[in-house]
C-alpha atoms as a PDB file:
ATOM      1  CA  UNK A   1     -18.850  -9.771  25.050  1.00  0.00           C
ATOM      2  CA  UNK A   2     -16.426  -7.669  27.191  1.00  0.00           C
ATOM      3  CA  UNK A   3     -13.299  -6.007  25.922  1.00  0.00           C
ATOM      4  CA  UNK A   4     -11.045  -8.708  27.560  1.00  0.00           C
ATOM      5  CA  UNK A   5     -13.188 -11.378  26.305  1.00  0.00           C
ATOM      6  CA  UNK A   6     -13.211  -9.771  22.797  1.00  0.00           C
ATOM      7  CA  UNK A   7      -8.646  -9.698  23.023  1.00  0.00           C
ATOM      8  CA  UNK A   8      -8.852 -13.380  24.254  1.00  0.00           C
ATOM      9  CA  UNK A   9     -11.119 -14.907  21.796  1.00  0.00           C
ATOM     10  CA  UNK A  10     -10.518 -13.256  18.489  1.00  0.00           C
ATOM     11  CA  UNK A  11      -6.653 -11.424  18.885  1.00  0.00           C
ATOM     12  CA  UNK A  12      -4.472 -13.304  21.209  1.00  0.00           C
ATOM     13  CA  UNK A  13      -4.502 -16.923  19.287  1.00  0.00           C
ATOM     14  CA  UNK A  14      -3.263 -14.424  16.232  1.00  0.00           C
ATOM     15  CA  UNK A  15      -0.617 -13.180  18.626  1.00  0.00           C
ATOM     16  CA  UNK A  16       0.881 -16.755  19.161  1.00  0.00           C
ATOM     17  CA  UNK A  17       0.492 -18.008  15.901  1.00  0.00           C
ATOM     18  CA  UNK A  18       2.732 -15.542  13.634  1.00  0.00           C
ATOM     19  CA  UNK A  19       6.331 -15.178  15.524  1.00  0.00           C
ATOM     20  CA  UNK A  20       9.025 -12.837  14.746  1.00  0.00           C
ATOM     21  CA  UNK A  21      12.436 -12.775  16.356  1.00  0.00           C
ATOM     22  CA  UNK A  22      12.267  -8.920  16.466  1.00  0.00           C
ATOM     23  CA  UNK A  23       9.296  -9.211  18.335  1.00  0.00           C
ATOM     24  CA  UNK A  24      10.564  -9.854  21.827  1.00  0.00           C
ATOM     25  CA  UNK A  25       7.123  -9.426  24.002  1.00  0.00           C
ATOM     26  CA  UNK A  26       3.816  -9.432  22.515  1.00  0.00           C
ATOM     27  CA  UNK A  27       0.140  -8.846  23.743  1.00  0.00           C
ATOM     28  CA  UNK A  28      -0.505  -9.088  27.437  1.00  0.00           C
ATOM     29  CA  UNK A  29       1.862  -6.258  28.886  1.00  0.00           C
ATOM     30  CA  UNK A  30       1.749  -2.813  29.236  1.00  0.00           C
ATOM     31  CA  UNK A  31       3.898  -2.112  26.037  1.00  0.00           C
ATOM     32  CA  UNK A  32       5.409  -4.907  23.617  1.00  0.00           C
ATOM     33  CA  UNK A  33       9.078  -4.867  23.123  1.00  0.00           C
ATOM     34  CA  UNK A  34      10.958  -4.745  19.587  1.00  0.00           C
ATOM     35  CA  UNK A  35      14.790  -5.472  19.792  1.00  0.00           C
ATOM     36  CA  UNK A  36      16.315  -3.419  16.851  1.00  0.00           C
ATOM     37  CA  UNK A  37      19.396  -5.859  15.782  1.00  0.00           C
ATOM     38  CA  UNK A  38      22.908  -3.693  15.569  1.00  0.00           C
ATOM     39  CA  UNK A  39      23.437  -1.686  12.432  1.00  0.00           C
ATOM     40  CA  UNK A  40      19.650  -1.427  11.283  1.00  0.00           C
ATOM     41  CA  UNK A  41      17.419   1.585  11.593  1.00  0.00           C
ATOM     42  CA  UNK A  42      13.372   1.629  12.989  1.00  0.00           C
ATOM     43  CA  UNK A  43      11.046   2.055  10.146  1.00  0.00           C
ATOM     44  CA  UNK A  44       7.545   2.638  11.366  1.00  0.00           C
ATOM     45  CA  UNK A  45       4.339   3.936   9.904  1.00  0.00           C
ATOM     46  CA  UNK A  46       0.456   4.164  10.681  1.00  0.00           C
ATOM     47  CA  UNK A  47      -2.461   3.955   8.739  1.00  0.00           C
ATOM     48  CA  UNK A  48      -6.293   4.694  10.277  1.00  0.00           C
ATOM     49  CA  UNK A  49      -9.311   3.809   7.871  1.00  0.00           C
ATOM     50  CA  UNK A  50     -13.128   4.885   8.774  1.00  0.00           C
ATOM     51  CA  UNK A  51     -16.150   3.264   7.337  1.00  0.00           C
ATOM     52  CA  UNK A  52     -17.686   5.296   4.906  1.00  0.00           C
ATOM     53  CA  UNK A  53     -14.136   6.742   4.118  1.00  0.00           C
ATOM     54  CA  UNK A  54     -11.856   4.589   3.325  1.00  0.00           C
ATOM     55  CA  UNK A  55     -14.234   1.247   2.876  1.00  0.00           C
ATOM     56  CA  UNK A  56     -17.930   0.986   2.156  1.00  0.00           C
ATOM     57  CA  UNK A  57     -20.524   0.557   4.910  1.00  0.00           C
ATOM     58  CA  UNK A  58     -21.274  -3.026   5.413  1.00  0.00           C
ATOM     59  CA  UNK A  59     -17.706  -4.157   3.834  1.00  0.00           C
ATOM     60  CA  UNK A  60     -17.134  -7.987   4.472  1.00  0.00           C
ATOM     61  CA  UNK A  61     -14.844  -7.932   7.629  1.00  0.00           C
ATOM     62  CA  UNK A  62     -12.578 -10.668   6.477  1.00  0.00           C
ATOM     63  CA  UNK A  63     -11.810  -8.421   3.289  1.00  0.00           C
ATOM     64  CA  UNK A  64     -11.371  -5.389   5.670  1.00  0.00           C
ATOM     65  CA  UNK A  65      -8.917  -7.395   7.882  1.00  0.00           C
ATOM     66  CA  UNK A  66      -7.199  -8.351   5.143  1.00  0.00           C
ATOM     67  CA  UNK A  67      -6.898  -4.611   3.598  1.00  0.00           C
ATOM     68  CA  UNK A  68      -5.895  -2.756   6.766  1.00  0.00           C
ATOM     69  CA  UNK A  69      -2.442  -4.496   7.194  1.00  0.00           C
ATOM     70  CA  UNK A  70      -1.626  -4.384   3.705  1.00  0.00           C
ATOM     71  CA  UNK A  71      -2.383  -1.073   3.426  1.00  0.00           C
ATOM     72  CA  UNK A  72      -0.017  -0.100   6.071  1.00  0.00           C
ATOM     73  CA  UNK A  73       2.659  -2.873   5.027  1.00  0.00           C
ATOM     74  CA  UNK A  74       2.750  -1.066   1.843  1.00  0.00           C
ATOM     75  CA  UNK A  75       4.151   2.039   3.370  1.00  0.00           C
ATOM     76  CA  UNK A  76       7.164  -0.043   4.952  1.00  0.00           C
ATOM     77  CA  UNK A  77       7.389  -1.642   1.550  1.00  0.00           C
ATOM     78  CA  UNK A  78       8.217   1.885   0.001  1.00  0.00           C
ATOM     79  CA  UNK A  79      10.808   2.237   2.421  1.00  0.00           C
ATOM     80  CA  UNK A  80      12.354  -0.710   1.595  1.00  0.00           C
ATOM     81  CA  UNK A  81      12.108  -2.040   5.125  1.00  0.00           C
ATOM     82  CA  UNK A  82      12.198  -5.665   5.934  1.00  0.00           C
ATOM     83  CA  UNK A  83       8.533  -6.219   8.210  1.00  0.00           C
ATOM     84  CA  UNK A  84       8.707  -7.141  12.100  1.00  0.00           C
ATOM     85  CA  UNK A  85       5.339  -6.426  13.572  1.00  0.00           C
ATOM     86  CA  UNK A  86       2.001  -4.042  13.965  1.00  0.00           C
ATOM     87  CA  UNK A  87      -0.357  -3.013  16.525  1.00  0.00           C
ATOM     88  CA  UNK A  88      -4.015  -2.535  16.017  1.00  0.00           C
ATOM     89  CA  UNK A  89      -5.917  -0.012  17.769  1.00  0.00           C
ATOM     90  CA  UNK A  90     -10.161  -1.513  16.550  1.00  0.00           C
ATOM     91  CA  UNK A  91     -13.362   0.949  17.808  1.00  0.00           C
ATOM     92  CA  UNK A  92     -16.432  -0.814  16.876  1.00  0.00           C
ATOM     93  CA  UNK A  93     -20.133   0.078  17.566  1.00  0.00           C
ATOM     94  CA  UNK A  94     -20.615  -3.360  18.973  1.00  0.00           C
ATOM     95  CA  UNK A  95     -18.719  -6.398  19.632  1.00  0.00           C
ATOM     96  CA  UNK A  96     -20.541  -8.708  17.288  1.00  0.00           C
ATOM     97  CA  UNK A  97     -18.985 -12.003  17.246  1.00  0.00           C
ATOM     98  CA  UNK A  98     -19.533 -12.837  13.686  1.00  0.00           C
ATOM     99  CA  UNK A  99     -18.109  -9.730  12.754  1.00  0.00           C
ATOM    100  CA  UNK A 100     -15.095 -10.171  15.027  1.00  0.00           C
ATOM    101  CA  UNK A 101     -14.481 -13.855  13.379  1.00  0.00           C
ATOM    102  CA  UNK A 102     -14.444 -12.419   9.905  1.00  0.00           C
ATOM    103  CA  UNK A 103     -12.201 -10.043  10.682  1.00  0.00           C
ATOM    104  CA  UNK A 104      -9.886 -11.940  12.855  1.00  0.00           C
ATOM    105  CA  UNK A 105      -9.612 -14.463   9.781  1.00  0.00           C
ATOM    106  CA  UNK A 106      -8.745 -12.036   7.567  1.00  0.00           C
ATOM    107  CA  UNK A 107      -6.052 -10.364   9.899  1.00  0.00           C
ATOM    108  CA  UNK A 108      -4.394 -13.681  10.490  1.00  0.00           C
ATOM    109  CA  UNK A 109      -4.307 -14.460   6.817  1.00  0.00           C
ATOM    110  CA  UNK A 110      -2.771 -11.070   5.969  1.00  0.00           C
ATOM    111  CA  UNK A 111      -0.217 -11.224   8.723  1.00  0.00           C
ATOM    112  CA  UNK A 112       1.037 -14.715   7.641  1.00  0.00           C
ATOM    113  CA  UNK A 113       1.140 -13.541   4.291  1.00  0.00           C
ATOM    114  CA  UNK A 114       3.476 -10.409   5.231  1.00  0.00           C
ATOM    115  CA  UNK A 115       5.239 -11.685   8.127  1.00  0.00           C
ATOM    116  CA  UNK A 116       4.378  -9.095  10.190  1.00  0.00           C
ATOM    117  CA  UNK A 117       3.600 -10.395  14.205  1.00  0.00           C
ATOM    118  CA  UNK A 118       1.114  -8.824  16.167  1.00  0.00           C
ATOM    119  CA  UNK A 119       2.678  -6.951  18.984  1.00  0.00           C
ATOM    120  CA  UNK A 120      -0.435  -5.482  20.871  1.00  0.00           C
ATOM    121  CA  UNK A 121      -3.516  -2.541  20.403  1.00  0.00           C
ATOM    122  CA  UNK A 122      -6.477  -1.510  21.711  1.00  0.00           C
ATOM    123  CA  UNK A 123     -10.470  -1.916  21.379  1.00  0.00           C
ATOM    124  CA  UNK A 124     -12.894   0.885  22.032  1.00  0.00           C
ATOM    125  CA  UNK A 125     -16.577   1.506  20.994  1.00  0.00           C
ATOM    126  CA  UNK A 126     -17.482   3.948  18.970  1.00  0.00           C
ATOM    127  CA  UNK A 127     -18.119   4.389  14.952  1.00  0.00           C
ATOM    128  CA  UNK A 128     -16.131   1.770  13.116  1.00  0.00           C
ATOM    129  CA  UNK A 129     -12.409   2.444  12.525  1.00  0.00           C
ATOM    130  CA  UNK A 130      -9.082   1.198  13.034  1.00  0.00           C
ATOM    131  CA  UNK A 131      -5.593   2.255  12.724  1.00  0.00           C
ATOM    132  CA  UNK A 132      -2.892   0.079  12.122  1.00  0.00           C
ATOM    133  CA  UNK A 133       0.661   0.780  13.031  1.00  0.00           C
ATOM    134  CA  UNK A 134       3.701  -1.211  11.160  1.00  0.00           C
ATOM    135  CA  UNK A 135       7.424  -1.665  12.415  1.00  0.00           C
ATOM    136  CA  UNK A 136      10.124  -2.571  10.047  1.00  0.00           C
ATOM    137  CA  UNK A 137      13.971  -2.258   9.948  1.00  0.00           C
ATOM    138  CA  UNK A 138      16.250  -1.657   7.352  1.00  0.00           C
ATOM    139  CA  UNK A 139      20.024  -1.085   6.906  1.00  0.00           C
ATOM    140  CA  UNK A 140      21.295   2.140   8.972  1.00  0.00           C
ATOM    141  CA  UNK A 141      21.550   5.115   6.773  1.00  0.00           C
ATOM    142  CA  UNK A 142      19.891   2.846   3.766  1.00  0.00           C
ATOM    143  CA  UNK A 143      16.167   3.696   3.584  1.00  0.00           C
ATOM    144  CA  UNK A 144      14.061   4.232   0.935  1.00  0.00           C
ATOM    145  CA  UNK A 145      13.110   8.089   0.745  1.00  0.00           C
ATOM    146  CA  UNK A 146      11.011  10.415  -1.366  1.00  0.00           C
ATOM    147  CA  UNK A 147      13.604  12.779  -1.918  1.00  0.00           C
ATOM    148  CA  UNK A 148      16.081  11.395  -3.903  1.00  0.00           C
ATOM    149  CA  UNK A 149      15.000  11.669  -7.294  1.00  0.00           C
ATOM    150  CA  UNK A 150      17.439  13.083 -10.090  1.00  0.00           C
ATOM    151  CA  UNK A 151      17.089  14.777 -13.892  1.00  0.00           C
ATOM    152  CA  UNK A 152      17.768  11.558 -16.052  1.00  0.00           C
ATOM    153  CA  UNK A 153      16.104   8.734 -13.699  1.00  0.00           C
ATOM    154  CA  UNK A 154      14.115   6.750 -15.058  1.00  0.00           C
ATOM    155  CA  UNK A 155      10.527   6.264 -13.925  1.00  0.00           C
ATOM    156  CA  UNK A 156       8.735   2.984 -12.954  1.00  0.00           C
ATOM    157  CA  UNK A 157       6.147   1.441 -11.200  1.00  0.00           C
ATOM    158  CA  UNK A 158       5.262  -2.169 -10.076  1.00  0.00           C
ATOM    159  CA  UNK A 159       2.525  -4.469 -11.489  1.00  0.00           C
ATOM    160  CA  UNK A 160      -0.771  -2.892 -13.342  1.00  0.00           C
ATOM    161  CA  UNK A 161      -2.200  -0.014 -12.264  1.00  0.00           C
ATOM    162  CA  UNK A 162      -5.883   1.648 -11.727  1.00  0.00           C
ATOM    163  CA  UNK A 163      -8.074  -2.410 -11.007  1.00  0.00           C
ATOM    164  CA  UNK A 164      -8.852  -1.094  -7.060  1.00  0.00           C
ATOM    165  CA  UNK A 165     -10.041   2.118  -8.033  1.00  0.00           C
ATOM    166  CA  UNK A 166     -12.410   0.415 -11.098  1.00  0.00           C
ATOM    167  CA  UNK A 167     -13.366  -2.193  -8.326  1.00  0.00           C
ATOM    168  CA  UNK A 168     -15.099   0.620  -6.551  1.00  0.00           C
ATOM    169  CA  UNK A 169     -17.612   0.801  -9.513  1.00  0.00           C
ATOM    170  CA  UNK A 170     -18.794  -3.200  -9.154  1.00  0.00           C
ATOM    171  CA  UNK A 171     -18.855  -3.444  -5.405  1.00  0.00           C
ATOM    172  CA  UNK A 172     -22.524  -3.963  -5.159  1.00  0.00           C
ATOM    173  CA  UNK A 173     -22.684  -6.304  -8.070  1.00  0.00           C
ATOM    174  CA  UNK A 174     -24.106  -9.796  -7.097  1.00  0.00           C
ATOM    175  CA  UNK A 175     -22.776 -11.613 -10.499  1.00  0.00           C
ATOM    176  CA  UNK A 176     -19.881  -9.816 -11.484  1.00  0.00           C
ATOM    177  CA  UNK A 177     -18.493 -10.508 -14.867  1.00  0.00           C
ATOM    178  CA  UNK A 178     -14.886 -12.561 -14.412  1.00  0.00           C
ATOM    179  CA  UNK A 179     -13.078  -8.739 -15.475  1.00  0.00           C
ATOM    180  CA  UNK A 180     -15.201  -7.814 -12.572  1.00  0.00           C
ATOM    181  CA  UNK A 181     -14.356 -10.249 -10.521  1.00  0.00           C
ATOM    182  CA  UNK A 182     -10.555  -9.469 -11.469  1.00  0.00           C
ATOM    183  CA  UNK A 183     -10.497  -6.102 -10.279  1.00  0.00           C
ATOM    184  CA  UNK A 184     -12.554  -6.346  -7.102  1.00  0.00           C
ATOM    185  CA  UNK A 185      -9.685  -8.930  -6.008  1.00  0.00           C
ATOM    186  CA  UNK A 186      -7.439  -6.393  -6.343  1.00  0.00           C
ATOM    187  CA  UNK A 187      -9.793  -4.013  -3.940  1.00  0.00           C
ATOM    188  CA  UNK A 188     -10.349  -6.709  -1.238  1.00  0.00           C
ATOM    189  CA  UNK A 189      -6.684  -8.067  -1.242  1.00  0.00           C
ATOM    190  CA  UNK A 190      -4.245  -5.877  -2.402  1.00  0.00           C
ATOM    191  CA  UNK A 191      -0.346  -7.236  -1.993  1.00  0.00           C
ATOM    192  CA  UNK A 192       2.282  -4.812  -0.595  1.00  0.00           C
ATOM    193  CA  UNK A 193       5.494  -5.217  -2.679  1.00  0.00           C
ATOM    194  CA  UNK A 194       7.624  -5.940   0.848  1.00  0.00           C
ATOM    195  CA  UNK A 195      10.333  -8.454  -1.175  1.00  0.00           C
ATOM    196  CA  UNK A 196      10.704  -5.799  -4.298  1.00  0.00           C
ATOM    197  CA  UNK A 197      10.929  -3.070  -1.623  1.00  0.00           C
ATOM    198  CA  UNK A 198      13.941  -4.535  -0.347  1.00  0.00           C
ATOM    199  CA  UNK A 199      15.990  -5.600  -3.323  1.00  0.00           C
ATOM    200  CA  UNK A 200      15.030  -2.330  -4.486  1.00  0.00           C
ATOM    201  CA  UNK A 201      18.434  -0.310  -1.853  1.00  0.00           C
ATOM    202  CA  UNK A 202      21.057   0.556  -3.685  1.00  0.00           C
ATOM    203  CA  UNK A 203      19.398   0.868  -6.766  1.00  0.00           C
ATOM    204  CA  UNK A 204      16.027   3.471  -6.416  1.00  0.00           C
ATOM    205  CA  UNK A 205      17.068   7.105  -5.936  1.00  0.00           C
ATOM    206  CA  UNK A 206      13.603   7.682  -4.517  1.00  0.00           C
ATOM    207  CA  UNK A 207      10.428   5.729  -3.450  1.00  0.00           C
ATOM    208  CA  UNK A 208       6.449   6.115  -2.643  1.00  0.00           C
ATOM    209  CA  UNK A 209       3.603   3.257  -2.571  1.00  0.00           C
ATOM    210  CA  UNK A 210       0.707   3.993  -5.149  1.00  0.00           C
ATOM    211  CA  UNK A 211      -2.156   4.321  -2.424  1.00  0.00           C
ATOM    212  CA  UNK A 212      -3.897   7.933  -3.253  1.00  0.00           C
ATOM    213  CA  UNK A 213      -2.992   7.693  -7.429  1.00  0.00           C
ATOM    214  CA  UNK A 214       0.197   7.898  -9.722  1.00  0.00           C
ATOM    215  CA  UNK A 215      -0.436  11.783 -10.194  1.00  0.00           C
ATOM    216  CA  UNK A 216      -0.685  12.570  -6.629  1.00  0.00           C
ATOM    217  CA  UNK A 217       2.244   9.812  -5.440  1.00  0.00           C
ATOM    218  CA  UNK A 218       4.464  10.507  -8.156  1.00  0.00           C
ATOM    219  CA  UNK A 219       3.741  14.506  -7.363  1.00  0.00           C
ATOM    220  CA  UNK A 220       4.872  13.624  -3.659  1.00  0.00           C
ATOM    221  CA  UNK A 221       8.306  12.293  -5.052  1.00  0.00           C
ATOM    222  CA  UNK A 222       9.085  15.566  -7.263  1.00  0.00           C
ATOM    223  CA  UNK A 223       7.906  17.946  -4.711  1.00  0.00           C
ATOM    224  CA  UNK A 224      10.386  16.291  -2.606  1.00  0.00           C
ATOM    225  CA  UNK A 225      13.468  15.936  -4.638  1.00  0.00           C
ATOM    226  CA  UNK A 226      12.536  19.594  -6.049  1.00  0.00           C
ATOM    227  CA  UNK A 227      12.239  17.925 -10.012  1.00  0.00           C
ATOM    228  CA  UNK A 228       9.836  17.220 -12.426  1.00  0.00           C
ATOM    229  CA  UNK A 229       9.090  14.500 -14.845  1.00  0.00           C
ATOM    230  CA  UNK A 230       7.275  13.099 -18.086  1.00  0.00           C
ATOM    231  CA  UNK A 231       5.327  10.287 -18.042  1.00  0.00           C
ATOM    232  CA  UNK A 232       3.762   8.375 -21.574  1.00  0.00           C
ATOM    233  CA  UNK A 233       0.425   7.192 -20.791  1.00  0.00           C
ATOM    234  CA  UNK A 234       0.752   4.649 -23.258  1.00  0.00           C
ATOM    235  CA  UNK A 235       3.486   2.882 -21.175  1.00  0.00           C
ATOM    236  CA  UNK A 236       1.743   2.346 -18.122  1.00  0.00           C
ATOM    237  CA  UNK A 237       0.272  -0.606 -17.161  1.00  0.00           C
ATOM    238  CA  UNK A 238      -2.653  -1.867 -17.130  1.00  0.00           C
ATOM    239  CA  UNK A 239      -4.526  -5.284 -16.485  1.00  0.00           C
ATOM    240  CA  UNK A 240      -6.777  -6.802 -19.363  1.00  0.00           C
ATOM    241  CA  UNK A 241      -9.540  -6.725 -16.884  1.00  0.00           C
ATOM    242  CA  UNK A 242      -9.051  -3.286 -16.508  1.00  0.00           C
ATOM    243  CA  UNK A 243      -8.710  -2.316 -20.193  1.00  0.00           C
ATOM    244  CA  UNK A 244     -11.652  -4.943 -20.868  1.00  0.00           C
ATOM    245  CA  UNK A 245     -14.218  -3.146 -18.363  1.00  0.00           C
ATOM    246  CA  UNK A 246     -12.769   0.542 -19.143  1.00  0.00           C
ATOM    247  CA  UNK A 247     -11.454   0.807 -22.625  1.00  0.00           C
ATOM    248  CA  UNK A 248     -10.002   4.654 -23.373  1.00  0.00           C
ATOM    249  CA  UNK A 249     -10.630   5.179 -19.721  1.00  0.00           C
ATOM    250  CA  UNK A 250      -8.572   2.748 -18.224  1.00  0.00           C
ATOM    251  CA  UNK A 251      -5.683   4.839 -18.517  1.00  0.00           C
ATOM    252  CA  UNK A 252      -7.479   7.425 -16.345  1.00  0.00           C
ATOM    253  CA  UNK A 253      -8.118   4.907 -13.721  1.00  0.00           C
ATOM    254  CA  UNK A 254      -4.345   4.167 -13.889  1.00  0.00           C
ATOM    255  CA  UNK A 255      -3.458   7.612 -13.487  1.00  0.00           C
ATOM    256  CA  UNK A 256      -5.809   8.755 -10.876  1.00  0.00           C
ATOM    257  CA  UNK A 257      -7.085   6.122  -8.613  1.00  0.00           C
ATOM    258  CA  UNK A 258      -5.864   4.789  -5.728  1.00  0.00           C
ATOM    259  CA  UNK A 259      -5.389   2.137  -3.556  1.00  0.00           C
ATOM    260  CA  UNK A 260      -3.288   0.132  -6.134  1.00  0.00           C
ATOM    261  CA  UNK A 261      -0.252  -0.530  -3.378  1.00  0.00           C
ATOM    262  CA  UNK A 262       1.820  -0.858  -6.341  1.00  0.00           C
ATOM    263  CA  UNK A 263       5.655   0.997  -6.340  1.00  0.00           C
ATOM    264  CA  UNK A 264       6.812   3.661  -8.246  1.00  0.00           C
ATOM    265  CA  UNK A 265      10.142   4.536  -7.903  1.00  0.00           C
ATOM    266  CA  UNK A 266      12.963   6.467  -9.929  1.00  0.00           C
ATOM    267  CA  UNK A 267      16.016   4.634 -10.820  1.00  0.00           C
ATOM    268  CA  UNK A 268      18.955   6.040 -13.209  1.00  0.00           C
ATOM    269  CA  UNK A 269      19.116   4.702 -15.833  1.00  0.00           C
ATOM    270  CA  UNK A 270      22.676   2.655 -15.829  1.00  0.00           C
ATOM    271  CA  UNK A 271      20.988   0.678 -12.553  1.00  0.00           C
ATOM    272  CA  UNK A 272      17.880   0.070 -14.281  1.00  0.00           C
ATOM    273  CA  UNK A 273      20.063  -1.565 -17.386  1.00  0.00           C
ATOM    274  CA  UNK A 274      21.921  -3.928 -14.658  1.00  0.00           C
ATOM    275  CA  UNK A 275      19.117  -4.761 -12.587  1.00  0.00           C
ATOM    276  CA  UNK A 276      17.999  -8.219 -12.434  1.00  0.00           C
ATOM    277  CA  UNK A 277      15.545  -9.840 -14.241  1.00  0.00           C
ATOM    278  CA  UNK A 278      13.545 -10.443 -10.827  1.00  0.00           C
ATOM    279  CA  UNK A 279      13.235  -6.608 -10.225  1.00  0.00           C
ATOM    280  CA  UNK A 280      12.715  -5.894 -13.912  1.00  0.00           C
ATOM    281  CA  UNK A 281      10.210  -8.325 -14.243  1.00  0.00           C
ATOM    282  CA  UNK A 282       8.019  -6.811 -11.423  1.00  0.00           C
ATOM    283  CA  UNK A 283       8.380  -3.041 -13.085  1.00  0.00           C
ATOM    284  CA  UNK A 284       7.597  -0.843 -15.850  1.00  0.00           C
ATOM    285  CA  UNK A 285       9.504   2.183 -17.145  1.00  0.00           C
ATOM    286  CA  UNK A 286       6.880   4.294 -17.640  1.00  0.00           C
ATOM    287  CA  UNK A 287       8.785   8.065 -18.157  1.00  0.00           C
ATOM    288  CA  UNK A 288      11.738  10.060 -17.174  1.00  0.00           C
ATOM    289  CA  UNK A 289      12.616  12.534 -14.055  1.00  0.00           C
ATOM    290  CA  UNK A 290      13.153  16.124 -15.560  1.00  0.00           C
ATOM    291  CA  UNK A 291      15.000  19.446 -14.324  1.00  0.00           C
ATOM    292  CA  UNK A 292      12.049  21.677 -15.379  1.00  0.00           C
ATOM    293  CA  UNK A 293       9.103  21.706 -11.974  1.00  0.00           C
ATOM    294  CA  UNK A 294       6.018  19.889 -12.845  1.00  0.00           C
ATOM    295  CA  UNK A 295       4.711  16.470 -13.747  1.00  0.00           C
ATOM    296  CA  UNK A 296       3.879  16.220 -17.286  1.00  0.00           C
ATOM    297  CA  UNK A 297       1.731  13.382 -19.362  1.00  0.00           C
ATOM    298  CA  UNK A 298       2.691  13.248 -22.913  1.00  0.00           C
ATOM    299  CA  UNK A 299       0.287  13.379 -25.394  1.00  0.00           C
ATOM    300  CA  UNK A 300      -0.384  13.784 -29.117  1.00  0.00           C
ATOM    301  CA  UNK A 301       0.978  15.791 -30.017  1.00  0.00           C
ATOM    302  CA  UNK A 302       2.726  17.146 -27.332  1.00  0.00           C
ATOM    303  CA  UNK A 303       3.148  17.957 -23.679  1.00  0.00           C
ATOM    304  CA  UNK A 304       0.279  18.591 -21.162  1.00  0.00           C
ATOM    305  CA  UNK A 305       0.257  19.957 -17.507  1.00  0.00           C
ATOM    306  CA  UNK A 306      -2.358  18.004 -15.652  1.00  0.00           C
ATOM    307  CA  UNK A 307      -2.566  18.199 -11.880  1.00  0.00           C
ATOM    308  CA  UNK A 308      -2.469  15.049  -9.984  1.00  0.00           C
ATOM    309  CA  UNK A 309      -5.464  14.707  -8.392  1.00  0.00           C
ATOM    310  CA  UNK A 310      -5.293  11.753  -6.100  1.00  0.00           C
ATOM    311  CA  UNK A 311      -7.289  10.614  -2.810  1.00  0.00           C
ATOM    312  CA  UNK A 312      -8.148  13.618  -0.544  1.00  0.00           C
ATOM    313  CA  UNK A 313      -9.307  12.133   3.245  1.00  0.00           C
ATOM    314  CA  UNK A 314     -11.029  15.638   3.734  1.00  0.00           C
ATOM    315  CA  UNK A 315     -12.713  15.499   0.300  1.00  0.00           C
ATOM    316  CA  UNK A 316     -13.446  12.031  -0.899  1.00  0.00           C
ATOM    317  CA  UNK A 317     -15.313   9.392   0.079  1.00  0.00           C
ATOM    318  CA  UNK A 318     -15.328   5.442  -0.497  1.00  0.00           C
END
């Protein structure tokens, strides 16, 4: 199967079947075209995974079609940007139809689910990797940013933490257990917070997506917005499966692993007391920005420095 072949069979009826009205010309020119509507800004991000990196060898293409968008969508989700459309760019060792079909499938279910249109991309061969590039909007001026945090906001996060990075442990098992099950469903399909993202301006001073651990994401916010903060371990969330398959450790998992897509954000506290029961619903106070420099867990009985550690792409490996 040629490269043309390969765009017409498996990419273009994707192309036609999500629309977006931002999305003004798709595949099948040089360059797609994005109108921008008056008053809102161009939020864009990338994301490139490698096999053996970022995803196990041999990992179920329809999973890995599925996890590629969301992975990026969560970065526009942190901005709280309102989704338009992405562009692949897909090197493969082969074009293997089955592969292809898999992957396709679980593209096409991922960009129905986030309303994001495919605009365009590329396919080359080589190892297998792809990068995915997102384009949102949002408000002029109103973007979600890391820097914002201030001494007195309040700490949260979205949803349970630490089930993708547990999932890692139980991806070669044949009969999982149903916590097993539970926690690998959070690894294959993980599910940007784009709505909370957006109801989230005007009320979160400062904003990250949980994809390389809450100790390294939350350390990206402080170094940022030059603060520090406290965070009780025995406020953060966490999934029965995960407590169920990890007891004492689960709280580890929480606090270390990645690839949750969850938010955390800062919020002061008067906002957090008159948001709505939607947002409050979806989040968990889980600590308190500081003045003092450095992210601290509390403990019994008292404070502890502990660095976050966090996904490294030059150390770590799936």
């Amino acid at each position: 199967m040629g490269e043309f072949e390969l765009i017409q069979k498996h990419f273009l009826p994707l192309a036609c079947s999500v629309s977006n009205d931002a999305l003004v010309l798709g595949p099948g020119d040089d360059c797609a075209i994005q109108r921008i509507p008056t008053g809102r800004d161009l939020v864009f991000s990338i994301d490139t995974m490698v096999e053996g990196i970022h995803f196990p060898e041999s990992y179920p293409p329809e999973y890995l079609g599925w996890r590629a968008l969301a992975a990026a969508a969560s970065d526009l989700a942190a901005m709280g940007a309102e989704p338009a459309c992405f562009t692949l760019a897909l090197t493969l060792p082969e074009a293997d139809d089955h592969w292809l079909t898999g992957f396709a499938r679980g593209l096409a279910d991922a960009s129905h689910t986030f309303r994001l249109a495919l605009a365009g991309g590329d396919t080359t061969r080589g190892p297998l990797s792809l990068s995915v590039q997102v384009h949102g909007t949002v408000a002029e001026g109103r973007g979600l940013r890391r820097s914002g945090a201030r001494p007195g906001d309040l700490i949260c996060v979205s949803g349970t933490l630490g089930d993708a990075g547990a999932a890692l442990d139980y991806l070669e098992e044949t009969q999982p257990t149903d916590n097993m099950a539970q926690v690998l469903e959070r690894y294959h399909h993980p599910h940007p917070r784009l709505e909370l993202g957006e109801s989230l301006i005007g009320l979160a001073t400062s904003a990250i997506d949980i994809s390389d651990g809450l100790m390294a994401d939350l350390g990206h916010i402080l170094e940022a917005s030059g603060a520090g903060a406290t965070i009780d371990p025995a406020l953060i969330p966490l999934s029965p499966a995960l407590s169920g398959l990890k007891g004492a450790r689960a709280v580890d998992y929480a606090l270390n692993a990645g690839d949750d897509y969850e938010l955390c954000v800062t919020i002061p506290e008067i906002l957090w007391q008159g948001a709505s029961d939607a947002i409050r619903n979806q989040m968990t106070v889980i600590g308190t920005v500081n003045q003092d420099a450095g992210l601290h867990i509390k403990d019994s009985p008292g404070l502890t420095d502990r660095p976050g550690a966090g996904f490294d792409h030059f150390r770590s490996k799936a």
